[in-house]
Protein backbone atom coordinates (compact mmCIF):
# COMPACT_ATOMS: atom_id res chain seq x y z
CA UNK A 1 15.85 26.64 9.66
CA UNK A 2 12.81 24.85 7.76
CA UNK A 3 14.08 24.97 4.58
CA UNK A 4 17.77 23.86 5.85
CA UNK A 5 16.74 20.64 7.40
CA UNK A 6 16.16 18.14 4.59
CA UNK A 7 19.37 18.67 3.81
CA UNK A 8 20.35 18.05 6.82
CA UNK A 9 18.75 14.57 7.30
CA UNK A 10 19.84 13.91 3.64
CA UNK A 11 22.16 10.78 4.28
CA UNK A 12 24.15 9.19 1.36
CA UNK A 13 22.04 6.32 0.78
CA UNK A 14 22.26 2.76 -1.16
CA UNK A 15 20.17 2.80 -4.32
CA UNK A 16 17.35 0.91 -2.75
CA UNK A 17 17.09 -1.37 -6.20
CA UNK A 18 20.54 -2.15 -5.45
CA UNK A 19 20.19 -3.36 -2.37
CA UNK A 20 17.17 -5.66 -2.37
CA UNK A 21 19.59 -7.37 -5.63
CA UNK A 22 21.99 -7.60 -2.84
CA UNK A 23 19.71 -9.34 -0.40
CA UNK A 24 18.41 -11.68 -3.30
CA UNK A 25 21.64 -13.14 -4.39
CA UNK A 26 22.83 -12.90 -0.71
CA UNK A 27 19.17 -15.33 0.21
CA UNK A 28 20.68 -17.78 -2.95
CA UNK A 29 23.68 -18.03 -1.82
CA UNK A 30 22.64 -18.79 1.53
CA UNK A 31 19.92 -21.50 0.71
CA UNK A 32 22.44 -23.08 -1.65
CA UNK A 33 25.03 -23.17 1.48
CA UNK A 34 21.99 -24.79 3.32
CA UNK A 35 21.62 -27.77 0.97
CA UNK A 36 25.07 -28.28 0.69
CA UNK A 37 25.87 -28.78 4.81
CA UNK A 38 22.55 -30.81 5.08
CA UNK A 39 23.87 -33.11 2.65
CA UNK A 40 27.58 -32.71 3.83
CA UNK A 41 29.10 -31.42 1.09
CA UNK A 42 31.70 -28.54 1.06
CA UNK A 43 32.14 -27.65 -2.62
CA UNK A 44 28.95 -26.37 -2.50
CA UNK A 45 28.51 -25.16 1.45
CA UNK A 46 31.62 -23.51 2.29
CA UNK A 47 31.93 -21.13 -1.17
CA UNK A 48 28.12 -20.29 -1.12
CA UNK A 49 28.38 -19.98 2.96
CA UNK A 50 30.70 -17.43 1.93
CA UNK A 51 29.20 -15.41 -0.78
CA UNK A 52 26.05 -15.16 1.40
CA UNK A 53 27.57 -13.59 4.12
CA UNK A 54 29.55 -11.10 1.74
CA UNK A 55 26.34 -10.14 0.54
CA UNK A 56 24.39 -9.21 3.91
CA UNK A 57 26.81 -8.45 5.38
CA UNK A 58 28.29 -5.32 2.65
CA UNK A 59 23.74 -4.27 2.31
CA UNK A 60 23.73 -4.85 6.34
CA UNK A 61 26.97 -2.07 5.75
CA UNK A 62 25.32 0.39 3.79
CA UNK A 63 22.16 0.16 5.85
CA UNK A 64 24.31 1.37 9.24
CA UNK A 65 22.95 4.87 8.83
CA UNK A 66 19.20 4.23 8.82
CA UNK A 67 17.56 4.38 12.26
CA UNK A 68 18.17 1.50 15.02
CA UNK A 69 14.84 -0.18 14.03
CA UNK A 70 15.46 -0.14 10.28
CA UNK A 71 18.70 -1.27 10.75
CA UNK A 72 18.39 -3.84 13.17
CA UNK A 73 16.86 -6.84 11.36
CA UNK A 74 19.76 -6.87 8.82
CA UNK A 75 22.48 -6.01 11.05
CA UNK A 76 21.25 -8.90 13.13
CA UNK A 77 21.26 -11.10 9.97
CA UNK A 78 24.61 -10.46 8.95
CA UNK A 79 26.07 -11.09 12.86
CA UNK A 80 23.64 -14.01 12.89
CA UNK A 81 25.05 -15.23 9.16
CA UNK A 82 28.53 -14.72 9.94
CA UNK A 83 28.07 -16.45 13.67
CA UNK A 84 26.16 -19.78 11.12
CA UNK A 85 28.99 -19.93 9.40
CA UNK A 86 31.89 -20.45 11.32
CA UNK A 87 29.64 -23.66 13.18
CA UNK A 88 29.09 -25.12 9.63
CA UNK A 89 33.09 -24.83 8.36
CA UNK A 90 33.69 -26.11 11.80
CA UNK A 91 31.48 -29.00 11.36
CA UNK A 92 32.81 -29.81 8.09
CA UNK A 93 36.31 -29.92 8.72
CA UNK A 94 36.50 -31.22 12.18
CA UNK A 95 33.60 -32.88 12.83
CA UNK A 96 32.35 -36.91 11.95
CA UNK A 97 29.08 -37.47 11.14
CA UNK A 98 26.55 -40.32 13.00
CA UNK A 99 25.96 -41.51 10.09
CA UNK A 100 28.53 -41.13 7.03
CA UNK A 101 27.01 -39.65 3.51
CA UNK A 102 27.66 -42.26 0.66
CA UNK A 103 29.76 -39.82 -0.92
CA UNK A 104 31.67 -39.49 2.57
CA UNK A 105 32.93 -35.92 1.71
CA UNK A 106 33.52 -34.63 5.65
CA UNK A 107 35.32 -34.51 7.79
CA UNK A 108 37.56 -32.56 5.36
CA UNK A 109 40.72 -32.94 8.23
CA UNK A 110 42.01 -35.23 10.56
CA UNK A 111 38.59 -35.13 13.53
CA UNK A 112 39.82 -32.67 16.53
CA UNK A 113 37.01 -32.27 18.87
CA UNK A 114 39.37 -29.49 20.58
CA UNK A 115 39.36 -27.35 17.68
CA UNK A 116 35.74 -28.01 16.66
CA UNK A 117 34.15 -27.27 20.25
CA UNK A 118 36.57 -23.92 20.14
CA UNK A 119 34.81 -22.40 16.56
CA UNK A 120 31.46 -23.42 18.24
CA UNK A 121 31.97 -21.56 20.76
CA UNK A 122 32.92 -18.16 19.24
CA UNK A 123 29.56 -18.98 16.71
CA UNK A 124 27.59 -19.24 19.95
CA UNK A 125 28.91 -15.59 21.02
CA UNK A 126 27.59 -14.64 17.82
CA UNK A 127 23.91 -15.99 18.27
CA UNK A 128 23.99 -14.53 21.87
CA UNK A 129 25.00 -11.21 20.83
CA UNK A 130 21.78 -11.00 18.33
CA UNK A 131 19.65 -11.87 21.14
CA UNK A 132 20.75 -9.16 23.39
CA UNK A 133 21.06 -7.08 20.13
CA UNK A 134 17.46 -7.43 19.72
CA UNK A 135 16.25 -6.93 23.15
CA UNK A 136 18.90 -3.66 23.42
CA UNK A 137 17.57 -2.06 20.54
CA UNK A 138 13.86 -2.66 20.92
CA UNK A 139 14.41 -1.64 24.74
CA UNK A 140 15.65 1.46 23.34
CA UNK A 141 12.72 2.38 21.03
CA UNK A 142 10.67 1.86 23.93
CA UNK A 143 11.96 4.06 26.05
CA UNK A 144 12.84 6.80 23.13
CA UNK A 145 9.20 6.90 22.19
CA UNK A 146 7.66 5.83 24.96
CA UNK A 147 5.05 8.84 25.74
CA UNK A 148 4.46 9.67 21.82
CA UNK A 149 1.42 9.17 20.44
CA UNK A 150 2.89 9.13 16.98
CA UNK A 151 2.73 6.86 14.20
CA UNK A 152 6.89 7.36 13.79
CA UNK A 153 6.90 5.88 17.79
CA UNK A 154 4.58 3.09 16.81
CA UNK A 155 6.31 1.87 13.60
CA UNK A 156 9.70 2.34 15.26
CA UNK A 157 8.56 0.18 18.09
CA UNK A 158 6.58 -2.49 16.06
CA UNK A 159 9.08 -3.17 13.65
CA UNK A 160 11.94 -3.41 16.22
CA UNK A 161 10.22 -6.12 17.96
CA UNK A 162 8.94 -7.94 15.11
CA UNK A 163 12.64 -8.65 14.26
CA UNK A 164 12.59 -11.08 16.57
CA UNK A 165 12.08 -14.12 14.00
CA UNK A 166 16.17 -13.67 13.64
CA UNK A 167 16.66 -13.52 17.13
CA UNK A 168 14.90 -16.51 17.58
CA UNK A 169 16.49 -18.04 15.29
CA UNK A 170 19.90 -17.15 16.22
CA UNK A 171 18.40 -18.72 19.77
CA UNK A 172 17.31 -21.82 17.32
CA UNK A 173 21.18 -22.27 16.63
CA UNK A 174 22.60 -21.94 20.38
CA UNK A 175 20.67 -24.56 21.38
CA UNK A 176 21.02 -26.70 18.97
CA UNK A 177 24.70 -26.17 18.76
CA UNK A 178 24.42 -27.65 22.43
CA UNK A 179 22.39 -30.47 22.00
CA UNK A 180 19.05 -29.42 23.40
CA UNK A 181 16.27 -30.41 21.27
CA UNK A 182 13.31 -29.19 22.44
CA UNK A 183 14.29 -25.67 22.68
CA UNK A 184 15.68 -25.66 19.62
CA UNK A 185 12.61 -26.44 17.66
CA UNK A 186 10.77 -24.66 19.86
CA UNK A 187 12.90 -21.46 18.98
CA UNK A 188 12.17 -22.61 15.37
CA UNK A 189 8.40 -22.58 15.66
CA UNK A 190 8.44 -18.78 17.46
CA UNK A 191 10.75 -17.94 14.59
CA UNK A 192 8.23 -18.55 12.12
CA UNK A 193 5.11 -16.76 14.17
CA UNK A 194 7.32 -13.52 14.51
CA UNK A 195 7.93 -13.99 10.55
CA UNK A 196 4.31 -14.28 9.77
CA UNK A 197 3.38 -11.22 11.84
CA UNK A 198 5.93 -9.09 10.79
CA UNK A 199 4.89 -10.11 7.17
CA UNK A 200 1.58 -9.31 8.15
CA UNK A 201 2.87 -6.03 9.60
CA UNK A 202 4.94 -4.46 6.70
CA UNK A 203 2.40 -5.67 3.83
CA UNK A 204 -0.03 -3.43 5.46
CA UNK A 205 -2.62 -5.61 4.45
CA UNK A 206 -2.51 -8.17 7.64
CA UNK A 207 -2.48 -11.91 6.81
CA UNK A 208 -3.89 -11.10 3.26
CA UNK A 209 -0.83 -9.97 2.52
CA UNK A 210 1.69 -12.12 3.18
CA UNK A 211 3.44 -13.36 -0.28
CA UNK A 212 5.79 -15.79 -1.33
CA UNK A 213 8.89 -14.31 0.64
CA UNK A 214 7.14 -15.16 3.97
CA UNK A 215 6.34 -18.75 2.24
CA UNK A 216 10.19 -19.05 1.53
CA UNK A 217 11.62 -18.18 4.74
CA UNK A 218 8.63 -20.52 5.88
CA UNK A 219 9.88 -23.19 4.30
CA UNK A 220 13.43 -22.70 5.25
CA UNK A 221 12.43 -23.10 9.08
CA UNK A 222 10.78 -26.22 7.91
CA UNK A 223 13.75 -27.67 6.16
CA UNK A 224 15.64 -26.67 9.87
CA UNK A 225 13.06 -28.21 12.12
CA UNK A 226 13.22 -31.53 10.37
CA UNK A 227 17.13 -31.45 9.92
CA UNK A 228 17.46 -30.99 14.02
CA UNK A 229 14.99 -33.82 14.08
CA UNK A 230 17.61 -35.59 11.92
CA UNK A 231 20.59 -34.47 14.36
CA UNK A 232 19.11 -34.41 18.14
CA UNK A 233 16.40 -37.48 17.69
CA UNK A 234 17.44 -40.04 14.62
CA UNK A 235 21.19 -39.84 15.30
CA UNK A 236 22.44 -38.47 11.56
CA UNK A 237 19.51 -40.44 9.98
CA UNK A 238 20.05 -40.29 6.03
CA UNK A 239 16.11 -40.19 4.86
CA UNK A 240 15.73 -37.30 7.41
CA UNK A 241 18.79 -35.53 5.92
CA UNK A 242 17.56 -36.15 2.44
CA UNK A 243 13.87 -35.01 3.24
CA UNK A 244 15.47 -31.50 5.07
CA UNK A 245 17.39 -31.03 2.19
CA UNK A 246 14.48 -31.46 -0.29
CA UNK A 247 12.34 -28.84 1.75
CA UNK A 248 15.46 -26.69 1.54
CA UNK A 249 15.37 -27.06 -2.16
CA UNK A 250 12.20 -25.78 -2.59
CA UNK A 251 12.38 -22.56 -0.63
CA UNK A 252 15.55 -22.25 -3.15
CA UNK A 253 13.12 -22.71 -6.38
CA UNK A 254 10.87 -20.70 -4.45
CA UNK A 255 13.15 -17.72 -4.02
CA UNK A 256 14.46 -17.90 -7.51
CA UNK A 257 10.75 -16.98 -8.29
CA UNK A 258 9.93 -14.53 -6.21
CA UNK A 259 12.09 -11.69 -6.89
CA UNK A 260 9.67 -9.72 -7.65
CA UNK A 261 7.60 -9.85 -4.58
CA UNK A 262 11.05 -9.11 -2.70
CA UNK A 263 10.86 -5.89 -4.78
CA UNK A 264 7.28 -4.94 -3.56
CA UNK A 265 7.74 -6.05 -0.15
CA UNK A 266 10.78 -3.60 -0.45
CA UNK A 267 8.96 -0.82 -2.42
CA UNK A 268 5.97 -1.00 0.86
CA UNK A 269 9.09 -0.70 2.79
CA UNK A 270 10.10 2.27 1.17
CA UNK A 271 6.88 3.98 1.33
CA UNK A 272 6.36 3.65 4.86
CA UNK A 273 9.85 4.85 5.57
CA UNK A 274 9.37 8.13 3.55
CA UNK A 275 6.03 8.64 5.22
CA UNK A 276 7.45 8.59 8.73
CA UNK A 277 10.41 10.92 7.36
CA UNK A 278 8.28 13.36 6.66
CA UNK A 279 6.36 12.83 9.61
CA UNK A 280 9.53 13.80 11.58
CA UNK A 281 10.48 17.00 9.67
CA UNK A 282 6.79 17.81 10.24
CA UNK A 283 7.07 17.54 13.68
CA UNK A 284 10.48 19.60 14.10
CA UNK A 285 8.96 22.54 12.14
């Protein structure tokens, strides 16, 4: 029965080089898609909106058969992703800006409020269902290793919860989506605590080792908490849409030089997943 069981847990798997080149041009994409909507234009937003959620969404795929906790955060990116981007091709066709761009590029069609409140809405079913994604699954680590004492139970748990910087900012979008300022950059700010710690947490090395990715993603909720400054408190105003989209530019240049940190954040990943593995099969024989 020992010697049967690896092969047993052996799951096809997605080369794991494969996948963090997935993530990486799916974390372009979406930057790019970013800058494009902060500065209202489609050419750029709409086909790199696309592309990005292609890309999480197909790794997000191929990740379905690791363990709820190892699964989760990309899962809930790809829902939370796909949920962003029906608001922002929305926006862009149907909706008129406070204050028009000089290059006046949206609304691409005829304004219909109707038709624009109806795509919010289904992208605000999408942030909700990452929220309750996130509290479901890291209920149900909690009560499926609740009473271990094992290092398998306390990873599973930690990293579950420790998701939460997507949740949050899923929560970021619903309430910005409905006009409520200070929740929404208060979801922002949480966001970027959970990021730090779980950072902290899968470096191994606490705060020391956080890297550039955590800077990037930093950034990014930067660029966000100044662009629903922009939206919610200045009315549209242009110098707050240019600054947003200038922070946003530099998490790009950022990411484009950090691909190899992605890698070792990855390759820690890895390790720590093959050491609770074998943890398990210890355990079972």
């Amino acid at each position: 029965a020992a010697a049967e069981t690896p092969a047993m847990d052996a799951a096809p798997q997605w080369p794991q080089a494969v996948a963090v080149e997935l993530q990486f041009v799916g974390y372009f994409f979406w930057l790019s898609k970013e800058i494009g909507w902060m500065l209202l234009v489609p050419v750029i937003a709409i086909p790199a909106g696309m592309a990005a959620v292609i890309c999480i969404c197909t790794a997000a795929f191929h990740r379905s058969r690791s363990p709820p906790e190892r699964f989760l955060p990309l899962g809930m990116e790809a829902v939370w992703i796909s949920a962003n981007f029906v608001w922002m091709v929305a926006e862009l066709l149907y909706d008129t800006p406070e204050q028009q761009t000089p290059w006046a590029m949206t609304p691409m069609l005829k304004p219909d409020e109707a038709r624009y409140s109806r795509a919010v809405w289904v992208a605000q079913v999408g942030f909700v269902a990452v929220v309750v994604g996130w509290f479901a699954t890291t209920g149900y680590c909690w009560v499926a290793y609740r009473g271990s004492a094992s290092r398998v139970a306390y990873e599973a748990v930690v990293s579950a919860a420790l998701s939460g910087s997507i949740a949050f900012w899923a929560m970021k979008d619903l309430f910005w989506s409905t006009g409520h300022l200070f929740p929404a950059v208060g979801c922002d700010v949480v966001a970027v605590v959970f990021l730090l710690s779980s950072g902290a947490h899968e470096s191994g090395e606490g705060v020391a080792g956080l890297s550039r990715v955590d800077g990037i993603w930093t950034m990014w909720s930067l660029s966000n908490f100044t662009w629903i400054l922009c939206e919610l408190a200045f009315h549209g105003n242009l110098w707050w849409r240019f600054a947003s989209a200038a922070i946003a530019a530099a998490a790009l240049a950022l990411l484009v030089t950090s691909y190899s940190a992605m890698q070792d954040r990855s390759e820690k990943q890895g390790v720590a997943v093959e050491c609770d593995e074998d943890q398990q099969l210890v355990q079972r024989n």
